[in-house]
C-alpha atoms as a PDB file:
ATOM      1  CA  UNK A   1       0.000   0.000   0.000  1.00  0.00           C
ATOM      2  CA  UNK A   2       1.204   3.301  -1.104  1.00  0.00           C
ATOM      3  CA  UNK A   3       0.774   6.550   0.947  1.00  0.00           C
ATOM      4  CA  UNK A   4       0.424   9.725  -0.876  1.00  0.00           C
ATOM      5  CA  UNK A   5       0.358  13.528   0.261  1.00  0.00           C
ATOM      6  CA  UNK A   6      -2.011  14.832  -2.862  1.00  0.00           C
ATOM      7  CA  UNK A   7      -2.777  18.996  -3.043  1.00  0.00           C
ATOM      8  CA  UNK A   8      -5.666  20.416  -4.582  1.00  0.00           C
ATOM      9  CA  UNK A   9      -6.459  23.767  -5.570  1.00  0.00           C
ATOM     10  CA  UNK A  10      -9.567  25.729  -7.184  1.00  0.00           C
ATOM     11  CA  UNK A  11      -9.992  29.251  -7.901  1.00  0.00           C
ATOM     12  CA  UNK A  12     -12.931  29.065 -10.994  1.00  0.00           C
ATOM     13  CA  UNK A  13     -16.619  28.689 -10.419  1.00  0.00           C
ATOM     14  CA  UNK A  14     -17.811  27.174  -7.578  1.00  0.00           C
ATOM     15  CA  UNK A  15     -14.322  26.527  -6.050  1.00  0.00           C
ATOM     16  CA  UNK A  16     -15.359  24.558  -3.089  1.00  0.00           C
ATOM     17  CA  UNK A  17     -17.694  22.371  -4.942  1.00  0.00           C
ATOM     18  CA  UNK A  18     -14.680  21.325  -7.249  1.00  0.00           C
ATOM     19  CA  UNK A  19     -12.363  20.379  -4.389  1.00  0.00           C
ATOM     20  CA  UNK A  20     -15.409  18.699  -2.737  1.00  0.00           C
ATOM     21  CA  UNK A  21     -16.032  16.846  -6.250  1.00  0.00           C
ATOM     22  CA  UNK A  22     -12.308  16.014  -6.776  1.00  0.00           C
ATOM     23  CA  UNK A  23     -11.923  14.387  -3.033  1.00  0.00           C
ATOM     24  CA  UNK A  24     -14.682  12.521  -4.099  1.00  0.00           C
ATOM     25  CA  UNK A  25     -13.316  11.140  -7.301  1.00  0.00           C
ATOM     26  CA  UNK A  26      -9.928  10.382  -5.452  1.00  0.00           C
ATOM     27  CA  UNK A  27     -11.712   8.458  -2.865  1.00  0.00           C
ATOM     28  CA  UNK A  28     -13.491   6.255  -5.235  1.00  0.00           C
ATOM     29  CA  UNK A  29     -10.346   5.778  -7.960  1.00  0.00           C
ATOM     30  CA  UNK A  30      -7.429   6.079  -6.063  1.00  0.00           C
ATOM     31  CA  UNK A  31      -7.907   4.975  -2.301  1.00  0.00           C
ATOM     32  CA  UNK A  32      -8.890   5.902   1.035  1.00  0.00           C
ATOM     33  CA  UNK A  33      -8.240   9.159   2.492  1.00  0.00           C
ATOM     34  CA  UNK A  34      -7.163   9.378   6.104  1.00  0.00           C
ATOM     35  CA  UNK A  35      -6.486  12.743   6.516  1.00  0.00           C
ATOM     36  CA  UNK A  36      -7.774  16.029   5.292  1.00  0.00           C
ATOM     37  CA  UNK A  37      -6.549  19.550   5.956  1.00  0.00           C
ATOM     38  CA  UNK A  38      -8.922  22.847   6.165  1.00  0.00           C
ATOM     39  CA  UNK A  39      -9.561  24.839   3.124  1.00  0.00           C
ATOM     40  CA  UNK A  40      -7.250  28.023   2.751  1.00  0.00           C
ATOM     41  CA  UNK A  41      -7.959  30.283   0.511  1.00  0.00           C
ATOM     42  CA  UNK A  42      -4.438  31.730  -0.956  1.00  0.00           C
ATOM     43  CA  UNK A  43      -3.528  34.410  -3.521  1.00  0.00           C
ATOM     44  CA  UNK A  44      -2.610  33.600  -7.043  1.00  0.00           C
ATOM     45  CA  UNK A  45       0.983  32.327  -7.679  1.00  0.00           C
ATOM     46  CA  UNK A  46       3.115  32.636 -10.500  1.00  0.00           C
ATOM     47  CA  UNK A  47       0.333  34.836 -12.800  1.00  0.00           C
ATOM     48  CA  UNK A  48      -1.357  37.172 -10.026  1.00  0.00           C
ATOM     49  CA  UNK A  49      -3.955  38.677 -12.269  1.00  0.00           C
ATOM     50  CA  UNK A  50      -6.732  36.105 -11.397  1.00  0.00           C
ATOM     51  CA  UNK A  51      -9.340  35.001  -8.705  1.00  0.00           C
ATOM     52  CA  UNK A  52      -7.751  33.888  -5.396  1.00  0.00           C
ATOM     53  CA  UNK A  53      -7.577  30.035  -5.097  1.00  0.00           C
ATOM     54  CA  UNK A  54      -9.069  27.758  -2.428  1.00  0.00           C
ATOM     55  CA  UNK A  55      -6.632  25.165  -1.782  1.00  0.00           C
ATOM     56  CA  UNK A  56      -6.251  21.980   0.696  1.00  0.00           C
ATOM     57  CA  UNK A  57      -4.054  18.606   1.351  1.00  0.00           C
ATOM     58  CA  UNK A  58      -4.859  15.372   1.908  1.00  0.00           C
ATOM     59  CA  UNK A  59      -3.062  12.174   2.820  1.00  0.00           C
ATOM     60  CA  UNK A  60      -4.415   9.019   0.801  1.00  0.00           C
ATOM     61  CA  UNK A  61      -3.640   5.553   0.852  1.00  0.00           C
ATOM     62  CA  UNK A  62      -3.545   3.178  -2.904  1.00  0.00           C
ATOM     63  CA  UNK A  63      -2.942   0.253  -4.378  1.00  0.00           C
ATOM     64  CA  UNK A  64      -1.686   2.489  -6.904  1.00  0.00           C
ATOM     65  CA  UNK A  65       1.797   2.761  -8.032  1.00  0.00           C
ATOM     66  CA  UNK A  66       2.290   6.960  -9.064  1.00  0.00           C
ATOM     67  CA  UNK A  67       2.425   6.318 -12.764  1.00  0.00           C
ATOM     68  CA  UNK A  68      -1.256   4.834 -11.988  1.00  0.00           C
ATOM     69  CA  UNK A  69      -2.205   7.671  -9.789  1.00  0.00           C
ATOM     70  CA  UNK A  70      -0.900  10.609 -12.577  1.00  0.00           C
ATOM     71  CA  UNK A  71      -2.818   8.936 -14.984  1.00  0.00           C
ATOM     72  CA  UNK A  72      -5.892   8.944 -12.587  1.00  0.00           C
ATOM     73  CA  UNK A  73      -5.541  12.520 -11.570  1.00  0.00           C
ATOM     74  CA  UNK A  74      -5.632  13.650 -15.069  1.00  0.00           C
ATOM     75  CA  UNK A  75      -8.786  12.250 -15.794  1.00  0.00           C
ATOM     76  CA  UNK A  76     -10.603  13.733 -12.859  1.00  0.00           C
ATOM     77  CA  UNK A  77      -8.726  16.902 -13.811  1.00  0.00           C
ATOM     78  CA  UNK A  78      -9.980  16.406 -17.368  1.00  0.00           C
ATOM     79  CA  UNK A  79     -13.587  15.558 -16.275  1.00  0.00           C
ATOM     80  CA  UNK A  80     -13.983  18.471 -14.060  1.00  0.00           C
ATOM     81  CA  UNK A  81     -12.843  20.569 -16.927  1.00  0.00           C
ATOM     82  CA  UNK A  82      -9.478  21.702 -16.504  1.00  0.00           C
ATOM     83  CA  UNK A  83      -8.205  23.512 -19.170  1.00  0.00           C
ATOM     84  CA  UNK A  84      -3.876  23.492 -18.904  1.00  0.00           C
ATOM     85  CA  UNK A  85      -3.115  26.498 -21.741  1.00  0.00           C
ATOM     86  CA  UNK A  86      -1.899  28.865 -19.434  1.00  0.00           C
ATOM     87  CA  UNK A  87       0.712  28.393 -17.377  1.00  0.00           C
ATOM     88  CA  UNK A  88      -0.203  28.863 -13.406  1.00  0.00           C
ATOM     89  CA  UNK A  89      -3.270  30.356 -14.840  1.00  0.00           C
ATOM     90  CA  UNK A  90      -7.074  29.898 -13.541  1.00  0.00           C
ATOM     91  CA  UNK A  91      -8.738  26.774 -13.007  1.00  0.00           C
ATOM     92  CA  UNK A  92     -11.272  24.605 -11.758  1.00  0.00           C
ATOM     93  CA  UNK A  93      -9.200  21.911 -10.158  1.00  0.00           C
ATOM     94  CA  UNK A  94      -5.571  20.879 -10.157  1.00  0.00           C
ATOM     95  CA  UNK A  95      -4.722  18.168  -8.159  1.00  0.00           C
ATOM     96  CA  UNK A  96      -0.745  17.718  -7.567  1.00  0.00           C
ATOM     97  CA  UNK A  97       1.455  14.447  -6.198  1.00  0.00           C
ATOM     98  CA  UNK A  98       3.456  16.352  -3.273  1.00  0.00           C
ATOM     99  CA  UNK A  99       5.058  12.785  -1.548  1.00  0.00           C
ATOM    100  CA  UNK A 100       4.757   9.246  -2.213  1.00  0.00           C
ATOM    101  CA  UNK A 101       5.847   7.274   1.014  1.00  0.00           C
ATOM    102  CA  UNK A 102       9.149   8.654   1.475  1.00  0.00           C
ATOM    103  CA  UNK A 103       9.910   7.869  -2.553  1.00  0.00           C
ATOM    104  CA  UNK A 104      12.191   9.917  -4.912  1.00  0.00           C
ATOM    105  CA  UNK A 105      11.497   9.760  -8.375  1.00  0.00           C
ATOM    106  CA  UNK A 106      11.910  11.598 -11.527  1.00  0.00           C
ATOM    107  CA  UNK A 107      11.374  10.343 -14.544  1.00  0.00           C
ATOM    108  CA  UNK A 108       9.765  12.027 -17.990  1.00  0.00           C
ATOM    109  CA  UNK A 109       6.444  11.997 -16.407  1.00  0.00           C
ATOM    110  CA  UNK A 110       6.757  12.885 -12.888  1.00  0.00           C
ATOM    111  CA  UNK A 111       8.721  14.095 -10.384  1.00  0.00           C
ATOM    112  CA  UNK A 112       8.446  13.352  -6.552  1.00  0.00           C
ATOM    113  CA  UNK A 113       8.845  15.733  -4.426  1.00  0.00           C
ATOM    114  CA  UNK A 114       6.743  18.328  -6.010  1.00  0.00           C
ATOM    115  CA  UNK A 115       9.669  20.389  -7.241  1.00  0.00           C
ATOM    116  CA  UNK A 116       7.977  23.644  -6.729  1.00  0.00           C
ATOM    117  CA  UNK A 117       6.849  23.116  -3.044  1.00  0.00           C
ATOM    118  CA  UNK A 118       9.462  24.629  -1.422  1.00  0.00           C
ATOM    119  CA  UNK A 119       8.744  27.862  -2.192  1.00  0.00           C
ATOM    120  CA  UNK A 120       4.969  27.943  -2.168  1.00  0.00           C
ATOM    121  CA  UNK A 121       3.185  28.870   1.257  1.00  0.00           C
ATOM    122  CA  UNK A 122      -0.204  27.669  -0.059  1.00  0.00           C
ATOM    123  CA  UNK A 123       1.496  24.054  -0.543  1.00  0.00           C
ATOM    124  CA  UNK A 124       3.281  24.587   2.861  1.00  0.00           C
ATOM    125  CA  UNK A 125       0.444  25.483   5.101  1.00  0.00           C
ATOM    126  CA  UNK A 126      -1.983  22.840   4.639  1.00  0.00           C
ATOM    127  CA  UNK A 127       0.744  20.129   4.466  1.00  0.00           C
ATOM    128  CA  UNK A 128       1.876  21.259   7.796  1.00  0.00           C
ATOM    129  CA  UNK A 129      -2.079  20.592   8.956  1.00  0.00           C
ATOM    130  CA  UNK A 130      -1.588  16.854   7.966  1.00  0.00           C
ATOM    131  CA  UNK A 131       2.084  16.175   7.712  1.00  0.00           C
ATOM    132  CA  UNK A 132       4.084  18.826   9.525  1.00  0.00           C
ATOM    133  CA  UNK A 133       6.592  16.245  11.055  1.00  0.00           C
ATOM    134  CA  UNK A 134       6.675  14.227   7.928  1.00  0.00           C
ATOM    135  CA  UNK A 135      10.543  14.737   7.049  1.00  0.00           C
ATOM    136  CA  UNK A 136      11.143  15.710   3.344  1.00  0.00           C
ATOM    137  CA  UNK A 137      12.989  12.891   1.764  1.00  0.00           C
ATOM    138  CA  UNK A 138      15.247  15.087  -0.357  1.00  0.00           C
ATOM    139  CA  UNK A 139      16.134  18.087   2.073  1.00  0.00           C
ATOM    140  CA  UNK A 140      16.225  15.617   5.449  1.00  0.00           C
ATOM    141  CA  UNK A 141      13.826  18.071   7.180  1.00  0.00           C
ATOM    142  CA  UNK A 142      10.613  18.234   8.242  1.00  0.00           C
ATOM    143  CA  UNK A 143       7.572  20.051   6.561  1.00  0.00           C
ATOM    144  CA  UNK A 144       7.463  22.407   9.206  1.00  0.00           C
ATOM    145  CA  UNK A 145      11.230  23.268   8.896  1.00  0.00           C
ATOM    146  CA  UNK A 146      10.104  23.767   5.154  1.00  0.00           C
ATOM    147  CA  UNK A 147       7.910  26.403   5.808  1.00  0.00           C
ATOM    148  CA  UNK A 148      10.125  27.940   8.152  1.00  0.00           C
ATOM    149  CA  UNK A 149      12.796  28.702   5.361  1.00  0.00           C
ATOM    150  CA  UNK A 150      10.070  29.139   2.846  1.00  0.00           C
ATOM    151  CA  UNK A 151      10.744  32.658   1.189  1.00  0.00           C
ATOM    152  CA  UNK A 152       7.287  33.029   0.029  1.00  0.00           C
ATOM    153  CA  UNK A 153       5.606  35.806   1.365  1.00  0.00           C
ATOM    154  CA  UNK A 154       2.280  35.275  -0.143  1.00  0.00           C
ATOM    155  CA  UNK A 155      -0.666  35.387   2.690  1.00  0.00           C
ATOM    156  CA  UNK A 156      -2.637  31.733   3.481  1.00  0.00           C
ATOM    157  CA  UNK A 157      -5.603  31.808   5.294  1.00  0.00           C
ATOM    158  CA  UNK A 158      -8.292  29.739   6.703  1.00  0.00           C
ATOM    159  CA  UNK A 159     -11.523  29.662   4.316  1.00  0.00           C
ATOM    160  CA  UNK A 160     -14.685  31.569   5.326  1.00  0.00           C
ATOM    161  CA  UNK A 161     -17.324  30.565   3.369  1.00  0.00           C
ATOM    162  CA  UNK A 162     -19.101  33.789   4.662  1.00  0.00           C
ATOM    163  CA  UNK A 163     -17.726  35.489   2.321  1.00  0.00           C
ATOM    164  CA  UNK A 164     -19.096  34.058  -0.710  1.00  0.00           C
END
């Protein structure tokens, strides 16, 4: 049994909805989630002029090896309606492979750890919810010691739907 640390973000249409749908859809292809972090809602990274994104972890457990579970992923993506032509731009889901157990990999297809996590606060934050002392198999620390020397000074926050 594999154990993966999967992120999911939102920032078109009814943003909550799609993560809601997309847990969903991971629970009944991929395996059983055991943990799930709050919803943070996060600014835009990478192209800032766009809706702010809702965005969440969650620690599931597969069968699945992580060529399987890309695979997967992009078909929920693609059935939700994700459209990749701009780069970091809006969307309804995306759904990222952060760990796998305590795996490195990096092939043509995928690379594990998410290369970019180390420098993104709304990847950081809800990881630390489920996983803070889960130690980073390529820097040796934990993911709270990640955030800590995070340079990202972009602003997470806890989700209130009241603001709808």
């Amino acid at each position: 049994m594999n154990q993966y640390y999967l992120h999911l973000g939102s920032n078109r249409g009814d943003r909550k909805s799609f993560l809601m749908l997309a847990i969903q859809q991971i629970e009944e292809k991929i395996g059983a989630i055991h943990k799930q972090s709050s919803i943070y809602e996060t600014e835009p990274w990478g192209m800032k002029e766009q809706d702010s994104f809702l965005n969440m972890a969650i620690e599931v457990s597969s069968k699945l090896n992580p060529e399987e579970v890309i695979e997967t992923i992009n078909a929920i993506q693609a059935a939700l309606g994700v459209d990749f032509k701009t780069k970091w731009g809006p969307r309804n889901i995306d759904i990222d492979i952060i760990y796998v157990n305590s795996d490195i990999i990096a092939t043509e297809k995928i690379t594990i750890p998410h290369p970019r996590m180390y420098e993104r606060n709304f990847v950081l934050v809800p990881m630390i919810e489920i996983a803070g002392e889960y130690e980073d198999p390529v820097k040796k620390i934990t993911v709270d010691e990640l955030y800590d020397l995070c340079k990202d000074t972009s602003e997470v926050y806890i989700y209130d739907e009241t603001d709808e």
